[in-house]
C-alpha atoms as a PDB file:
ATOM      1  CA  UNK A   1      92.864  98.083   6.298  1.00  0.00           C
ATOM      2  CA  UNK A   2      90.032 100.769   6.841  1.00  0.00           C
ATOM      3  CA  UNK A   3      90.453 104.226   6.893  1.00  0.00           C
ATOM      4  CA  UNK A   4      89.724 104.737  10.326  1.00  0.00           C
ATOM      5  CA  UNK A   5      92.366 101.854  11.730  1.00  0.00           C
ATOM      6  CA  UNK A   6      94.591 103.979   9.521  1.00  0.00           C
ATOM      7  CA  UNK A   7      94.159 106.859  11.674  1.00  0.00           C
ATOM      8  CA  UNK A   8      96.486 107.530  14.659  1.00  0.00           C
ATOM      9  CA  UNK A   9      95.810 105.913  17.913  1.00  0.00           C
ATOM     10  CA  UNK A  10      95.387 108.915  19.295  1.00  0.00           C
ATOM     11  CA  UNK A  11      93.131 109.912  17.231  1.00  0.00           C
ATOM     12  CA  UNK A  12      90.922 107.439  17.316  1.00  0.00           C
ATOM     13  CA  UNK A  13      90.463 107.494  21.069  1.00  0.00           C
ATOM     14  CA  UNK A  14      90.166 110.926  20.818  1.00  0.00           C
ATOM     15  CA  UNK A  15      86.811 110.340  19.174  1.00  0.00           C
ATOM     16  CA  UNK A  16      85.813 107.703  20.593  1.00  0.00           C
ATOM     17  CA  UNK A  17      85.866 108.641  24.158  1.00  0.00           C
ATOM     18  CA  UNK A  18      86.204 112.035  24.186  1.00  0.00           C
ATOM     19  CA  UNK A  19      82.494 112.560  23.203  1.00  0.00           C
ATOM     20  CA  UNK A  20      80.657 110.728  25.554  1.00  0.00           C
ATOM     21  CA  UNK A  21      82.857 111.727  28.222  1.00  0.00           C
ATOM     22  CA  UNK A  22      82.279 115.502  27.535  1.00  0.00           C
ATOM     23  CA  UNK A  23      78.562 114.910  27.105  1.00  0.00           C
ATOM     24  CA  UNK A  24      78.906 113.386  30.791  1.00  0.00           C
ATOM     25  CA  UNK A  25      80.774 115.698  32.920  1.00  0.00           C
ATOM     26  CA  UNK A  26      79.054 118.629  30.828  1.00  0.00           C
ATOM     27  CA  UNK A  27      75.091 117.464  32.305  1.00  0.00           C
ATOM     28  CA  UNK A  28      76.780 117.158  35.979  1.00  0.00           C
ATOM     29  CA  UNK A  29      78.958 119.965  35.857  1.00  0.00           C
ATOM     30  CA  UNK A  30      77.560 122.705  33.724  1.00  0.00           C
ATOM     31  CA  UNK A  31      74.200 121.549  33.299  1.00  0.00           C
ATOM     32  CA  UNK A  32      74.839 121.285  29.441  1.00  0.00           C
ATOM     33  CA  UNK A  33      71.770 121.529  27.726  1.00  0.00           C
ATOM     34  CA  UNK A  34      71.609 120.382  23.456  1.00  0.00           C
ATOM     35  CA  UNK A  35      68.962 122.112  21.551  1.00  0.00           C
ATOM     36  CA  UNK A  36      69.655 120.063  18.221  1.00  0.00           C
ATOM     37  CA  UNK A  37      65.849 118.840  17.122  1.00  0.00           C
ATOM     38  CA  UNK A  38      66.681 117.578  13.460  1.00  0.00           C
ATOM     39  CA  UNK A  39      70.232 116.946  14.687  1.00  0.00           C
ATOM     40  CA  UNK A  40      73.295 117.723  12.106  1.00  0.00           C
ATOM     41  CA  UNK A  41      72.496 116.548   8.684  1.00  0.00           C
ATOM     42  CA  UNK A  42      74.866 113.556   7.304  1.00  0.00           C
ATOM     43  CA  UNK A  43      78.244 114.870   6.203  1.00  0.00           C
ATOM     44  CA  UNK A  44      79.701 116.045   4.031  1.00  0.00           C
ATOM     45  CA  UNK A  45      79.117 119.614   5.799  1.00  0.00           C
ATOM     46  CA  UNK A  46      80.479 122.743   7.111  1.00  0.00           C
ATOM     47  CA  UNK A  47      80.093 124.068  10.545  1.00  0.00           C
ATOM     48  CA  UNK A  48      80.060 127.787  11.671  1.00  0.00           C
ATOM     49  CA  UNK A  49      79.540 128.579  15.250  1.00  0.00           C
ATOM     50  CA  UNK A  50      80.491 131.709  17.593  1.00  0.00           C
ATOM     51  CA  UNK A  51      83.655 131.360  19.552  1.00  0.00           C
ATOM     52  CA  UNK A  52      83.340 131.924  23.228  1.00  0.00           C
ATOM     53  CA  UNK A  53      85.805 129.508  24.871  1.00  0.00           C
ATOM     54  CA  UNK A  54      87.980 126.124  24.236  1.00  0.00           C
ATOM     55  CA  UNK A  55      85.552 123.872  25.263  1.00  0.00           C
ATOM     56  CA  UNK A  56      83.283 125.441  21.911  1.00  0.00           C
ATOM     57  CA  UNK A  57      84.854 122.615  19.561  1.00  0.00           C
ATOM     58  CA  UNK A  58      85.147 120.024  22.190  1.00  0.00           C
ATOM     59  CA  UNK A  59      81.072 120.555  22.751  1.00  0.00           C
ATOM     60  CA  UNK A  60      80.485 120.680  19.404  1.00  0.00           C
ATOM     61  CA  UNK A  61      82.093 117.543  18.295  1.00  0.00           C
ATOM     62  CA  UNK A  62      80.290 115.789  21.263  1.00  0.00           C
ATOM     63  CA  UNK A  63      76.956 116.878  20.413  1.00  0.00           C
ATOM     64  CA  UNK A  64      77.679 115.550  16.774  1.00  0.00           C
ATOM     65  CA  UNK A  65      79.803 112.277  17.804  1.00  0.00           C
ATOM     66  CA  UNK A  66      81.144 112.206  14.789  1.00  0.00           C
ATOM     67  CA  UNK A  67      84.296 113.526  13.215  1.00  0.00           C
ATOM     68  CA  UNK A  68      84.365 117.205  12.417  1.00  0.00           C
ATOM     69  CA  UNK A  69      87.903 118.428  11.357  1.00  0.00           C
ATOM     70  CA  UNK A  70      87.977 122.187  13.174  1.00  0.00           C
ATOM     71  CA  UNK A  71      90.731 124.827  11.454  1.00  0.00           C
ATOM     72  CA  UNK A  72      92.697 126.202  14.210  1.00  0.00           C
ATOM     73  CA  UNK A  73      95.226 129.217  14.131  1.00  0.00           C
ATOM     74  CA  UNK A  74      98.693 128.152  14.730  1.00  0.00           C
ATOM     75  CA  UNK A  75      99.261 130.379  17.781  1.00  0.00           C
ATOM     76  CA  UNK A  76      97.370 128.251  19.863  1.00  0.00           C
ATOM     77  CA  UNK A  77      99.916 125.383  19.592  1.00  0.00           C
ATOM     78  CA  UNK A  78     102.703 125.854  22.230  1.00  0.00           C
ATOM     79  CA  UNK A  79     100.617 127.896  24.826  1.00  0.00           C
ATOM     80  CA  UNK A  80      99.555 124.501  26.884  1.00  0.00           C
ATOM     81  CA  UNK A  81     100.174 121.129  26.689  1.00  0.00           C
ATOM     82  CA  UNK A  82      96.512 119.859  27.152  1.00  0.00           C
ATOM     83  CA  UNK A  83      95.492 122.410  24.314  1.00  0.00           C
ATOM     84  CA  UNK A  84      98.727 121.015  22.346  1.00  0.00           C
ATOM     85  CA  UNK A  85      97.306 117.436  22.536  1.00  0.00           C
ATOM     86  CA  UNK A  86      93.921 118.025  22.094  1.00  0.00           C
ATOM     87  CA  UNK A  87      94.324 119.976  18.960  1.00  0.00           C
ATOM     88  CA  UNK A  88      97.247 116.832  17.375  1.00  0.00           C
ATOM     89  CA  UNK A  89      94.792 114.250  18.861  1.00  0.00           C
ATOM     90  CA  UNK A  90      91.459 116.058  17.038  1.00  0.00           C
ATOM     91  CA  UNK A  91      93.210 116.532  13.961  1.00  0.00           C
ATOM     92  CA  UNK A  92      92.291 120.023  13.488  1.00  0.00           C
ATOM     93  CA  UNK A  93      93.393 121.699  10.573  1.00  0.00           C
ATOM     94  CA  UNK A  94      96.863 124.769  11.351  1.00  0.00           C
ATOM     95  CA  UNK A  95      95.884 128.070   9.642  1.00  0.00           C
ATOM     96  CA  UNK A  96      98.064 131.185  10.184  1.00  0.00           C
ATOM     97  CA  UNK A  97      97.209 134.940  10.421  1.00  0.00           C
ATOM     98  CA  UNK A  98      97.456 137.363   7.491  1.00  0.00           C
ATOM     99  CA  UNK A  99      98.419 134.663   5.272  1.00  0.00           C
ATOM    100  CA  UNK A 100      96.558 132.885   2.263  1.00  0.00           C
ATOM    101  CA  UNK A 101      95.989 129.966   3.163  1.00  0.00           C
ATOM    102  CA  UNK A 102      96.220 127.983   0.465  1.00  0.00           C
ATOM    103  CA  UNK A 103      97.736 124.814   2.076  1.00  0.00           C
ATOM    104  CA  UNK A 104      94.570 124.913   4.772  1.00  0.00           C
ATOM    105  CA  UNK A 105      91.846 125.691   2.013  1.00  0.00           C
ATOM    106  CA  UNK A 106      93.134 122.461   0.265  1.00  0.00           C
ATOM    107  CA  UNK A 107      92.781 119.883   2.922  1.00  0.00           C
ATOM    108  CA  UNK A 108      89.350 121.324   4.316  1.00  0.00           C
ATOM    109  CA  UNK A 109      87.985 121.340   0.424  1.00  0.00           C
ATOM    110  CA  UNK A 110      89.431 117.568   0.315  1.00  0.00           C
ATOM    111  CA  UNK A 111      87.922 116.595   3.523  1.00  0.00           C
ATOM    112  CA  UNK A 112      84.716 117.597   2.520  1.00  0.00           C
ATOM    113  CA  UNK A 113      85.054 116.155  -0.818  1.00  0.00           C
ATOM    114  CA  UNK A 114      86.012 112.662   1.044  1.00  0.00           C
ATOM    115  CA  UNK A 115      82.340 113.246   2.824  1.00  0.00           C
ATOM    116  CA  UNK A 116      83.281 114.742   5.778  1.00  0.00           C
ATOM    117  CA  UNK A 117      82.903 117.551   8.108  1.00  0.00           C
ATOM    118  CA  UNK A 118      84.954 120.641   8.504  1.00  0.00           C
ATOM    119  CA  UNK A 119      84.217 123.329  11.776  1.00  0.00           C
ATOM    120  CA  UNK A 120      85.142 126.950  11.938  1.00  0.00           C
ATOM    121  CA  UNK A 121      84.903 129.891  14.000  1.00  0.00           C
ATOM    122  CA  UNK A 122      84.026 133.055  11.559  1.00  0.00           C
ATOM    123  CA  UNK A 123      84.945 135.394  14.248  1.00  0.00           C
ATOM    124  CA  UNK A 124      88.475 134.109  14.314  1.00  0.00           C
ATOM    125  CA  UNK A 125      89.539 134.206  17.916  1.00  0.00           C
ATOM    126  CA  UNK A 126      87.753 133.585  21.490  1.00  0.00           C
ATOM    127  CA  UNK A 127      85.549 136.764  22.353  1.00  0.00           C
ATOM    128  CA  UNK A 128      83.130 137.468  25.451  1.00  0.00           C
ATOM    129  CA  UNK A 129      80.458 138.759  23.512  1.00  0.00           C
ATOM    130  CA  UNK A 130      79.191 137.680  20.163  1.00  0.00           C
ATOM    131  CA  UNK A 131      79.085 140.241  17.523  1.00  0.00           C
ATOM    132  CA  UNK A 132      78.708 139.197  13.755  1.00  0.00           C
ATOM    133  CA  UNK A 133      80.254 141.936  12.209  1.00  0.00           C
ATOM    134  CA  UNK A 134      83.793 140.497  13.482  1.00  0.00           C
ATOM    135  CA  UNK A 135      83.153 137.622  11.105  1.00  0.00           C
ATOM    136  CA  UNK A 136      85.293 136.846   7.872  1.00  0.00           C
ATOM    137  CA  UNK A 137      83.686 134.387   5.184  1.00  0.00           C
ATOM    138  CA  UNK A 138      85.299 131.753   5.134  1.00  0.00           C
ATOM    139  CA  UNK A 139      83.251 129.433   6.602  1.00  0.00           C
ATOM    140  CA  UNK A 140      80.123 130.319   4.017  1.00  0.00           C
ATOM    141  CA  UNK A 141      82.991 130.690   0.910  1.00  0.00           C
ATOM    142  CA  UNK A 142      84.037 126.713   1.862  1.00  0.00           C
ATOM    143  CA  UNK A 143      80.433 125.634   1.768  1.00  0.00           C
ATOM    144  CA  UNK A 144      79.829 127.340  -1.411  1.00  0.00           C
ATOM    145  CA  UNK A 145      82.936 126.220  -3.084  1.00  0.00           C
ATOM    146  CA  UNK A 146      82.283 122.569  -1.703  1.00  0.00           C
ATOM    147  CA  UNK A 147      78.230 122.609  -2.497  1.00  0.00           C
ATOM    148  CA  UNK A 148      77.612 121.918   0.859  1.00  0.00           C
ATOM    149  CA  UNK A 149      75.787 122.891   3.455  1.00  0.00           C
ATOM    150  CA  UNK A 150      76.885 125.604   6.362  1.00  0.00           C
ATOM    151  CA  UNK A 151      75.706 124.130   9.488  1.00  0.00           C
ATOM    152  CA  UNK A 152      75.031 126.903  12.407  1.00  0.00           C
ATOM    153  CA  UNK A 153      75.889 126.562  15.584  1.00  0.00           C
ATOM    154  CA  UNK A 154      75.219 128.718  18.770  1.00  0.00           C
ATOM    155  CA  UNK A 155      76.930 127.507  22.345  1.00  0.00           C
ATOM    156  CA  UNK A 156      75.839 129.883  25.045  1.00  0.00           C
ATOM    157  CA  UNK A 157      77.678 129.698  28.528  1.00  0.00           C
ATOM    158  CA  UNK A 158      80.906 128.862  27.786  1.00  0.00           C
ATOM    159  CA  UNK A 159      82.418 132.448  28.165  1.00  0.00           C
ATOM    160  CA  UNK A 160      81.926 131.829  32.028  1.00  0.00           C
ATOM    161  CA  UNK A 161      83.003 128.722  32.644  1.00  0.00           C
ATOM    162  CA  UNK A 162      85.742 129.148  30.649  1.00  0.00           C
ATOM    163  CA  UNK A 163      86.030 132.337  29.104  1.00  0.00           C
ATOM    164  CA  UNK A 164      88.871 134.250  27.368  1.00  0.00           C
ATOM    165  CA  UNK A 165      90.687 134.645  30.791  1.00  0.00           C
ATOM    166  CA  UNK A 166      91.306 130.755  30.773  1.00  0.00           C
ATOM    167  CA  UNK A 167      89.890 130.385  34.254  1.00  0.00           C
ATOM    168  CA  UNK A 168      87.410 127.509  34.744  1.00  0.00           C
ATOM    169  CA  UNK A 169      84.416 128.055  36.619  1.00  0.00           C
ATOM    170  CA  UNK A 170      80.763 126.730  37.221  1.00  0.00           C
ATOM    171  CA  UNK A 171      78.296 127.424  34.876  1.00  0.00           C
ATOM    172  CA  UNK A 172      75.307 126.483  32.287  1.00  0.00           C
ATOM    173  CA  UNK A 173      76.005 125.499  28.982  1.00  0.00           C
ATOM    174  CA  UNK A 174      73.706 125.904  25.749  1.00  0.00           C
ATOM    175  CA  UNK A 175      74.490 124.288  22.399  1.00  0.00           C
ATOM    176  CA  UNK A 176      72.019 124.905  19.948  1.00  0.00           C
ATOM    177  CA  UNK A 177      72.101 123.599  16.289  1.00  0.00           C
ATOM    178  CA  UNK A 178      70.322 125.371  13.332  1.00  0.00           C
ATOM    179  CA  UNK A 179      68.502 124.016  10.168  1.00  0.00           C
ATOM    180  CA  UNK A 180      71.428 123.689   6.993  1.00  0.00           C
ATOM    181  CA  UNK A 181      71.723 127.070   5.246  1.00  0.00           C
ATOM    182  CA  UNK A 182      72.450 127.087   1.469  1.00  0.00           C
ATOM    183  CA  UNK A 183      73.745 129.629  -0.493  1.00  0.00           C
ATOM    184  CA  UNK A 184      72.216 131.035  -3.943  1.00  0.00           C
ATOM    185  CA  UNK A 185      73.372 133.092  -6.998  1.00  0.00           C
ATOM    186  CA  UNK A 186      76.904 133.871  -7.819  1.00  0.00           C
ATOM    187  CA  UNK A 187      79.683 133.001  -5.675  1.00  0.00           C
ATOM    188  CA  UNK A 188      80.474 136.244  -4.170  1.00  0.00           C
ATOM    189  CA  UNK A 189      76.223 136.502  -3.459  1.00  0.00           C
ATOM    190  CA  UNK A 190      75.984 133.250  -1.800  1.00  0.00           C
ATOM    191  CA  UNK A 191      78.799 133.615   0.409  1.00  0.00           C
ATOM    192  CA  UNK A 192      77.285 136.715   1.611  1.00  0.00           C
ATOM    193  CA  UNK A 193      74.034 135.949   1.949  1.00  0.00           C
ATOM    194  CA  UNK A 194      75.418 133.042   4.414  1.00  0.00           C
ATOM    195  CA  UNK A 195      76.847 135.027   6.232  1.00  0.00           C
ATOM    196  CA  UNK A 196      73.963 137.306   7.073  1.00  0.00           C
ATOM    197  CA  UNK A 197      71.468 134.042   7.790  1.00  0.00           C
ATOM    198  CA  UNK A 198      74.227 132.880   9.622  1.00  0.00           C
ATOM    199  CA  UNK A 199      74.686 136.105  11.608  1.00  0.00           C
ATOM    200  CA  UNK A 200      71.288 136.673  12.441  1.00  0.00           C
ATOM    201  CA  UNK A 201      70.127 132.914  13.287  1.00  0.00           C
ATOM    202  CA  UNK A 202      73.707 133.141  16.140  1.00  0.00           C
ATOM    203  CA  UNK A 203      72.404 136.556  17.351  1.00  0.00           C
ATOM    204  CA  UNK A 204      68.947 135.056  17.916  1.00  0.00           C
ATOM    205  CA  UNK A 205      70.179 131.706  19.554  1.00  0.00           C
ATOM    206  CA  UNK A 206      71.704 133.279  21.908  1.00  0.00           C
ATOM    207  CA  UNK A 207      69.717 135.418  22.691  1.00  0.00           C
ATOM    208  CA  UNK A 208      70.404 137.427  26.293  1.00  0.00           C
ATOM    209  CA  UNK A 209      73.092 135.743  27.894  1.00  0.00           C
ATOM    210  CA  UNK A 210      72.275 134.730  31.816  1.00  0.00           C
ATOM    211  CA  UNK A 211      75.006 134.594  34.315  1.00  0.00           C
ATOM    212  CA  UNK A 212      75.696 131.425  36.242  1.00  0.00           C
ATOM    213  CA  UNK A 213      73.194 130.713  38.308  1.00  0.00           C
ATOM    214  CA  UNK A 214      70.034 131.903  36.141  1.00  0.00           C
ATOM    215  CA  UNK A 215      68.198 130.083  33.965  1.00  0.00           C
ATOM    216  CA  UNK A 216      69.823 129.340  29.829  1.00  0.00           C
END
């Protein structure tokens, strides 16, 4: 038996037709729009993008149509039942506040090691505005532990159509994916010196952010 019939049904529709179907309603409802001209590199990979909305890991697995296994803090579990399902049916990784986590780091380090891809949000939680100085390292520390790449990510838009306030509206969407950043020197050097390229290649993909009706 593969490892992919292995997987949960859910699961594996979850992948399947989830991606195409948010690449779909994204170009007729929000205009979505993929800036991605060398595409994601072939797992195994980490991903780092800003965190503007719910639909930021949905997008970004779409764009990539593969796999990417997203950690995800436990207090989003038991807020909505669509959010409960989605998160079971992508198999995102359950990390809780203030805590090591140990059990977390373990299975993302083992994903990766099994060649695949792991997504985070450095900044934690959904904000309005992007601001890298919110951002904790554990996206660049898993990619340097790992040897593998960090993978940026900018999506632009999604704070209006479905920002922080959990209200869906029209809208553009951006997603925008950067060249593989690799750390060098020491641990501690490399992780921060991801985090700055990382930091400054968001800020600049984003750029200004236009309202809904103007022009990404």
């Amino acid at each position: 038996m593969s490892e992919r019939s292995k997987r949960p049904l859910s699961e594996r529709v979850a992948w399947t037709a989830v991606p195409p179907l948010v690449r779909g309603v994204g170009r007729i409802t929000w205009r979505l729009e993929v800036n991605a001209d060398n595409g994601f590199p072939e797992p195994p990979f980490v991903v780092a993008s800003n965190h503007f909305s719910f639909l930021d890991g949905l997008l970004i697995g779409a764009v990539f149509h593969r796999k990417i296994r997203f950690l995800a803090l436990v207090d989003l579990f038991g807020n909505y039942r669509w959010l409960d399902f989605a998160l079971t049916a992508f198999d995102v990784i359950p990390i809780k506040r203030a805590v090591v986590p140990l059990g977390p780091v373990r299975t993302a380090l083992s994903h990766l090691h099994d060649g695949g891809a792991v997504g985070l949000f450095p900044e934690g939680t959904r904000h309005q505005r992007f601001d890298p100085r919110r951002a904790l390292p554990g996206a660049a520390w898993l990619a340097v532990r790992a040897d593998v790449p960090l993978v940026p990510v900018a999506v632009a838009g999604t704070q209006d159509v479905l920002g922080v306030d959990n209200r869906l509206r029209a809208g553009r969407i951006r997603v925008t994916v950067g060249e593989p950043l690799h750390g060098d020197g020491t641990r501690r050097r490399a992780v921060d010196d991801l985090m700055l390229r990382w930091g400054n290649w968001v800020s600049e993909a984003l750029g200004p952010v236009p309202g809904p009706n103007e022009t990404l």
